[in-house]
Protein backbone atom coordinates (compact mmCIF):
# COMPACT_ATOMS: atom_id res chain seq x y z
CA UNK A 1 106.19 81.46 98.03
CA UNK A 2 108.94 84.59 98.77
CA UNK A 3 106.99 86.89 100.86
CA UNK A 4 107.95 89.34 98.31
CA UNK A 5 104.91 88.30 96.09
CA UNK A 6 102.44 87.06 98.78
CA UNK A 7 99.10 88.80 98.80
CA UNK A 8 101.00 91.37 96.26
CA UNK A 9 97.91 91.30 93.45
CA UNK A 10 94.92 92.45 94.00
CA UNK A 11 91.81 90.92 91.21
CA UNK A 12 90.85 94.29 89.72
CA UNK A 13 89.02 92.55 87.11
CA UNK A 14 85.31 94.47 87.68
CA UNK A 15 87.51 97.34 87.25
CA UNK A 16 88.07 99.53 83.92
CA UNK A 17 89.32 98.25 81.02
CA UNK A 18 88.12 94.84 81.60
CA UNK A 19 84.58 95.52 83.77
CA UNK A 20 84.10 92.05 84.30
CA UNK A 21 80.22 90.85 85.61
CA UNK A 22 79.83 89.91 89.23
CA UNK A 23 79.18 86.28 88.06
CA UNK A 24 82.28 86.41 85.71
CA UNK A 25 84.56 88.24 88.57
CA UNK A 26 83.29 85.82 91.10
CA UNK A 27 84.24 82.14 89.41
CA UNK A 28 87.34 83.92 87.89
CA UNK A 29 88.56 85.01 91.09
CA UNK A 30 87.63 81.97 93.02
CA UNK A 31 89.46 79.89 90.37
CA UNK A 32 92.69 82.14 90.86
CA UNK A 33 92.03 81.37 94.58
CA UNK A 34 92.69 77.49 94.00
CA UNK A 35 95.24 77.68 91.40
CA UNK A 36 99.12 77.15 92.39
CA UNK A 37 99.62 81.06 92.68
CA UNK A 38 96.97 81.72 94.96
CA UNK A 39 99.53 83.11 97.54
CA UNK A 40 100.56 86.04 95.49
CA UNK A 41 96.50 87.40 94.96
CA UNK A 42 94.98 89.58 96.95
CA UNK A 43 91.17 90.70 97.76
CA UNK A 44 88.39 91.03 94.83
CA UNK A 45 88.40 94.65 94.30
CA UNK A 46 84.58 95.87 93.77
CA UNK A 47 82.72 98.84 93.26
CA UNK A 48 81.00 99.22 96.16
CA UNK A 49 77.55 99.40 93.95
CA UNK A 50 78.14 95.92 93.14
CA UNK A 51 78.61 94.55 96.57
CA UNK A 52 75.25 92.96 96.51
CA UNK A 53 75.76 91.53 92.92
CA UNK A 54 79.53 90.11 93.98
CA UNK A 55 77.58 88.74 97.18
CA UNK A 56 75.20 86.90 95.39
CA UNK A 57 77.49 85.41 92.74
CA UNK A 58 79.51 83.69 95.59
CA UNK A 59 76.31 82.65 97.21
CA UNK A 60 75.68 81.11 93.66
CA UNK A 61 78.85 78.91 93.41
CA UNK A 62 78.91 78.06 97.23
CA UNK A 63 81.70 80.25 98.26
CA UNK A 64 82.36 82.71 101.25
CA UNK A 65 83.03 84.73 102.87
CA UNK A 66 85.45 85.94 100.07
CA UNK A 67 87.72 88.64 101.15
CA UNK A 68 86.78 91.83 98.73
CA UNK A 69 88.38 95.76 98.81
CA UNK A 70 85.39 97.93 97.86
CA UNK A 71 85.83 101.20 96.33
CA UNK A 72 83.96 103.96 97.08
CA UNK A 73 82.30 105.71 94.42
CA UNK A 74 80.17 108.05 96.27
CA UNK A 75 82.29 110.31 98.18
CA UNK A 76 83.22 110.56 101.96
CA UNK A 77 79.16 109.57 102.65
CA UNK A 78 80.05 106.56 100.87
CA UNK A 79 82.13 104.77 103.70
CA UNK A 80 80.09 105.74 106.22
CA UNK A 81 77.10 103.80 104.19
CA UNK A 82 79.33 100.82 104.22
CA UNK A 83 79.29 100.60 107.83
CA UNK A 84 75.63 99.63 107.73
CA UNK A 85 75.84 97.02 105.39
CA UNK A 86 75.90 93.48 105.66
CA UNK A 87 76.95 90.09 103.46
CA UNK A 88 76.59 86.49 103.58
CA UNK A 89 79.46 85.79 100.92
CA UNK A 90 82.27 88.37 101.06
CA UNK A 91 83.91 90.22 103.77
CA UNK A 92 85.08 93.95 103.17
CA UNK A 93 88.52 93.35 104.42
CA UNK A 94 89.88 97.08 102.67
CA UNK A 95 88.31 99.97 101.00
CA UNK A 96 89.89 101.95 98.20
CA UNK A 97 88.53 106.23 98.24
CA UNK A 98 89.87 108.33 95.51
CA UNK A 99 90.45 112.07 96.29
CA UNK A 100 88.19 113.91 94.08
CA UNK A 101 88.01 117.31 94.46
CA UNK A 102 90.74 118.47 92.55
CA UNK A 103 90.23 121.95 94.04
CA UNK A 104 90.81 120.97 97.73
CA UNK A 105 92.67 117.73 97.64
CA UNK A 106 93.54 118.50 101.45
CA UNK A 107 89.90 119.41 102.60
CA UNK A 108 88.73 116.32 100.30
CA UNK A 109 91.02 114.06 102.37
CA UNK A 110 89.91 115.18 105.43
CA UNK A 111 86.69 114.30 105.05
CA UNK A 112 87.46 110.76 103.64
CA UNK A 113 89.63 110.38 107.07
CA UNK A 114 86.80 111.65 109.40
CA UNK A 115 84.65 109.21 107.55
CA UNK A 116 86.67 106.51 107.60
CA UNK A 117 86.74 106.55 111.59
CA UNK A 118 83.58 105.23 111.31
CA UNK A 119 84.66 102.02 109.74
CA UNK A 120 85.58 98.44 111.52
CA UNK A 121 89.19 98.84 113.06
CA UNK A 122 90.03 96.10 110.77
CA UNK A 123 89.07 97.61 107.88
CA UNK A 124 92.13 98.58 105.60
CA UNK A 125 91.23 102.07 103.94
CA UNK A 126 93.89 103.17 100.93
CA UNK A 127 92.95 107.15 100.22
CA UNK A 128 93.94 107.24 96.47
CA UNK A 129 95.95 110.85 95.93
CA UNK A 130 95.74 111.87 92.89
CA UNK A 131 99.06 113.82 90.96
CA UNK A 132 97.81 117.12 91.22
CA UNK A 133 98.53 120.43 93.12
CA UNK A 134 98.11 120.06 96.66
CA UNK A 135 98.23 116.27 97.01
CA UNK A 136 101.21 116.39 99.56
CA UNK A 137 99.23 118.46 101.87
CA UNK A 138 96.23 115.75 101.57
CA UNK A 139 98.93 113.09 102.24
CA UNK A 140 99.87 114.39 105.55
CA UNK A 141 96.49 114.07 106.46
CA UNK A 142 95.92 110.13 105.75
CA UNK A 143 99.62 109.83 107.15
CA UNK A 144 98.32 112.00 110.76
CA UNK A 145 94.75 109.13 110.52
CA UNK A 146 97.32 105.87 110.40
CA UNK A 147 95.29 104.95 106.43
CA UNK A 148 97.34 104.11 103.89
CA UNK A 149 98.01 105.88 100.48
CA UNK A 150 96.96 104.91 96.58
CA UNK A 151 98.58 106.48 94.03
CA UNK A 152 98.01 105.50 89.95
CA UNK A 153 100.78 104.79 87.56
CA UNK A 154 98.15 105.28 84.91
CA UNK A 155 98.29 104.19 80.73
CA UNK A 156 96.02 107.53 80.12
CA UNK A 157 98.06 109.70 78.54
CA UNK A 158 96.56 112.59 80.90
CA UNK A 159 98.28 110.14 83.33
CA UNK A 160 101.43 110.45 85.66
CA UNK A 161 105.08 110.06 83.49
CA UNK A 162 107.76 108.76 85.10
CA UNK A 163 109.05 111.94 86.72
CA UNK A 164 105.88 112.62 88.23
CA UNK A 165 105.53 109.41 89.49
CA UNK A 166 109.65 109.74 90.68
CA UNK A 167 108.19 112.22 93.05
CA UNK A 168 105.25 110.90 94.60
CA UNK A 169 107.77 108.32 95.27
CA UNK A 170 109.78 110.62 97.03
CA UNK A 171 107.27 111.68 98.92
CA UNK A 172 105.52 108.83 100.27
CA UNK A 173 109.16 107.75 101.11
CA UNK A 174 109.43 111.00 103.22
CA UNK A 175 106.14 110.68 104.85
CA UNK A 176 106.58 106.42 105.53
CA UNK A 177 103.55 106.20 104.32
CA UNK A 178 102.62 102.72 103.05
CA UNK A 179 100.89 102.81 99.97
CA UNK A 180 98.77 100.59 96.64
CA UNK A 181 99.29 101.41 93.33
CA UNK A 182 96.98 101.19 90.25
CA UNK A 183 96.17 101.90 86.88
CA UNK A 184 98.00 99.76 84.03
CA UNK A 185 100.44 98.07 86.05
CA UNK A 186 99.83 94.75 84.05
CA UNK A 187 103.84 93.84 83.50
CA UNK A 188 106.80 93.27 85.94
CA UNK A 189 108.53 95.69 83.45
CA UNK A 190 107.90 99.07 81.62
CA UNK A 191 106.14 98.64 78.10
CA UNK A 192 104.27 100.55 75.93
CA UNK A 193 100.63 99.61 74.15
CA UNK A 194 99.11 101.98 71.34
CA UNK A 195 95.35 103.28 72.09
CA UNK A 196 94.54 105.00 68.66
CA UNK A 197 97.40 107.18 67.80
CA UNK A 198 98.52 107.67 70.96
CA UNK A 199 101.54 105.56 72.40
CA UNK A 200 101.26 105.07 75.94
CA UNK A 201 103.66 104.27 78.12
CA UNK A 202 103.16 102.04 81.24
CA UNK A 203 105.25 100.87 84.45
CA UNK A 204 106.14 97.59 85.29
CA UNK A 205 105.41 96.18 89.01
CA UNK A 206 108.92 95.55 89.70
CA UNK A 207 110.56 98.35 88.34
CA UNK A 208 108.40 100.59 90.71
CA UNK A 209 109.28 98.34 93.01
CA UNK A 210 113.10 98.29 92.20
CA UNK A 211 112.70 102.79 92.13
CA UNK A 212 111.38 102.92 94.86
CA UNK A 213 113.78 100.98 97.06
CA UNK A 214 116.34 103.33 95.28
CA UNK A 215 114.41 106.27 96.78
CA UNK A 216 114.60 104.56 99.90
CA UNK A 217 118.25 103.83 99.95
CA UNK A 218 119.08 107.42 98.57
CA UNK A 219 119.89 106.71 94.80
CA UNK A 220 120.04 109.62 92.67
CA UNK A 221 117.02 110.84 90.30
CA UNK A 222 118.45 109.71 87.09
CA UNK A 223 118.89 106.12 88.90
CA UNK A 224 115.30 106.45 89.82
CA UNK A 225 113.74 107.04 86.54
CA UNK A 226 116.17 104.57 84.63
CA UNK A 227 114.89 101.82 86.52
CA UNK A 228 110.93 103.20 86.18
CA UNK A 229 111.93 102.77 82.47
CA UNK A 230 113.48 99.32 82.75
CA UNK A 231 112.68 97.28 79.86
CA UNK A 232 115.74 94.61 80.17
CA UNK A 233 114.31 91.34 81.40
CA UNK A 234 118.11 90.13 81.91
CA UNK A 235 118.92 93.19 84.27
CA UNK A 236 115.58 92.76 86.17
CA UNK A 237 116.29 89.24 86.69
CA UNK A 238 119.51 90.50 87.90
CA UNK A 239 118.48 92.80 90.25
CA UNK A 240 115.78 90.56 91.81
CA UNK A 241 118.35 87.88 92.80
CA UNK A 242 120.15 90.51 94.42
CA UNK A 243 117.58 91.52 96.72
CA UNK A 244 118.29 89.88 100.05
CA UNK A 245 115.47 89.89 102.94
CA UNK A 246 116.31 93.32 104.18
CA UNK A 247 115.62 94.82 100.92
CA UNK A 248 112.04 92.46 100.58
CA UNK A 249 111.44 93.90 103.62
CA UNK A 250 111.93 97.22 103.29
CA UNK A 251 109.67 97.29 99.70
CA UNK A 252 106.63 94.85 101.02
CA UNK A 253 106.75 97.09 104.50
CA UNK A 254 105.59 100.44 101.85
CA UNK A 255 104.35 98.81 98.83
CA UNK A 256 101.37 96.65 99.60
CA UNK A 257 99.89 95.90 96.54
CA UNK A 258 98.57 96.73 93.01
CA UNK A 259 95.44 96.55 91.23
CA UNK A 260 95.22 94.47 88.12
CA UNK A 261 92.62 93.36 85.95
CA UNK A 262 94.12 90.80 84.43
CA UNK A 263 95.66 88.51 87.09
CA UNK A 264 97.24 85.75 85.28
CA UNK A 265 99.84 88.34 83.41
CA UNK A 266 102.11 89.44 86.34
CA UNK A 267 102.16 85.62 87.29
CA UNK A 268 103.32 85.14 83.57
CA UNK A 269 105.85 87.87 83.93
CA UNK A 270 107.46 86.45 87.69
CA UNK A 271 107.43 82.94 85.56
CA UNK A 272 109.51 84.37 83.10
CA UNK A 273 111.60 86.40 85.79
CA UNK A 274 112.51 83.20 87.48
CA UNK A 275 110.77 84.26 90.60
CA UNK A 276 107.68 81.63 90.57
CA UNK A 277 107.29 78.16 89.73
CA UNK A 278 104.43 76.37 88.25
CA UNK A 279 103.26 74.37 90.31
């Protein structure tokens, strides 16, 4: 498999919309671990009140340890708690800690990094950073502790647009700080889904992907957010076969990975693309 893809999907599946059961998210994932695009998924993301349940469920189908990324839905004291705990089944390879305090995103994120320094060495830690006021000043922060960023390309339509999303971008280009992304990032391109009355419209993996390589290699804005809206299968196909190994290298080496709850539809989409073969 390109190296492009490997490891590049992480099984949100417990996560909203789809909230999946531990026993559900545990045979689901483990089948997705045998299938012929294991390569390209990453950990089992879990709430980290859930850890037990997750544990259990691979006990149950006589599995493990099963890499997981835990999210922390407590607070700072909530990855210091993780330090104590212990599993048969899964390993806590990464944990994911969203900025909450929308009031002090800095002071937020430095307690999330001074709590983090209690963590395994070899624990990844992604400090989610929200699009709000004061968010750069809480990136320098994770940037100073060596963690790596989160940011959320979300289908709420409180949720970043493109331009905002442009920036952060930008930003984490600036800082060369590596980064996951989350929240509706189900397609390789942009598309749009109706919830109610309200049309939302959602990123694509690769077109994040392709924009933020342009921010990288100095493209102007409007070449930025024209290929955060790319819709064109044809022109993404395109633009994938032109990326050589310096470009792969230069995307994987910031983007790590996305959550997504519904593995089996960015494998459809790379399919499609030309990029993966069934095996």
């Amino acid at each position: 498999m390109d190296a492009l893809w490997a490891g590049l999907i992480d099984d949100a599946v417990m996560l909203p919309p789809a909230e999946a059961s531990a026993e559900q998210a545990a045979a689901e994932h483990l089948e997705h671990r045998q299938a012929w695009y294991a390569e390209a998924v990453g950990p089992l993301v879990v709430p980290d009140d859930q850890l037990a349940a997750v544990d259990r469920a691979f006990g149950d189908l006589g599995a493990g340890p099963v890499d997981v990324q835990a999210v922390n839905t407590t607070g700072a004291g909530g990855l210091v708690s993780l330090t104590g705990r212990t599993f048969e089944n899964l390993t806590i390879v990464s944990v994911e800690s969203p900025l909450r305090d929308l009031s002090d995103l800095a002071g937020n994120a430095a307690r999330v990094v001074a709590a983090a320094r209690e963590l395994p060495s070899d624990v990844g830690v992604f400090v989610e950073l929200p699009a709000h006021h004061g968010w750069e000043r809480a990136l320098e922060t994770v940037e100073a502790e060596g963690l790596s960023g989160m940011i959320r390309t979300s289908d709420d339509p409180a949720g970043p647009n493109s331009i905002t999303l442009h920036d952060q971008l930008r930003v984490l280009v600036e800082a060369d700080l590596p980064f996951k992304v989350a929240g509706g990032l189900h397609h390789a391109w942009a598309d749009s889904s109706t919830y109610g009355n309200v049309e939302i419209n959602r990123h694509g993996f690769v077109t994040v992907m392709a924009a933020l390589l342009a921010v990288v290699d100095g493209a102007n804005p409007d070449e930025v957010d024209r290929l955060l809206d790319l819709t064109d299968t044809a022109a993404l196909t395109a633009l994938l076969d032109g990326w050589g190994e310096a470009e792969k290298r230069k995307i994987r080496r910031r983007f790590l990975g996305f959550d997504c709850d519904g593995v089996t539809d960015p494998i459809d989409d790379l399919v499609r693309l030309g990029q993966l073969h069934r095996g």
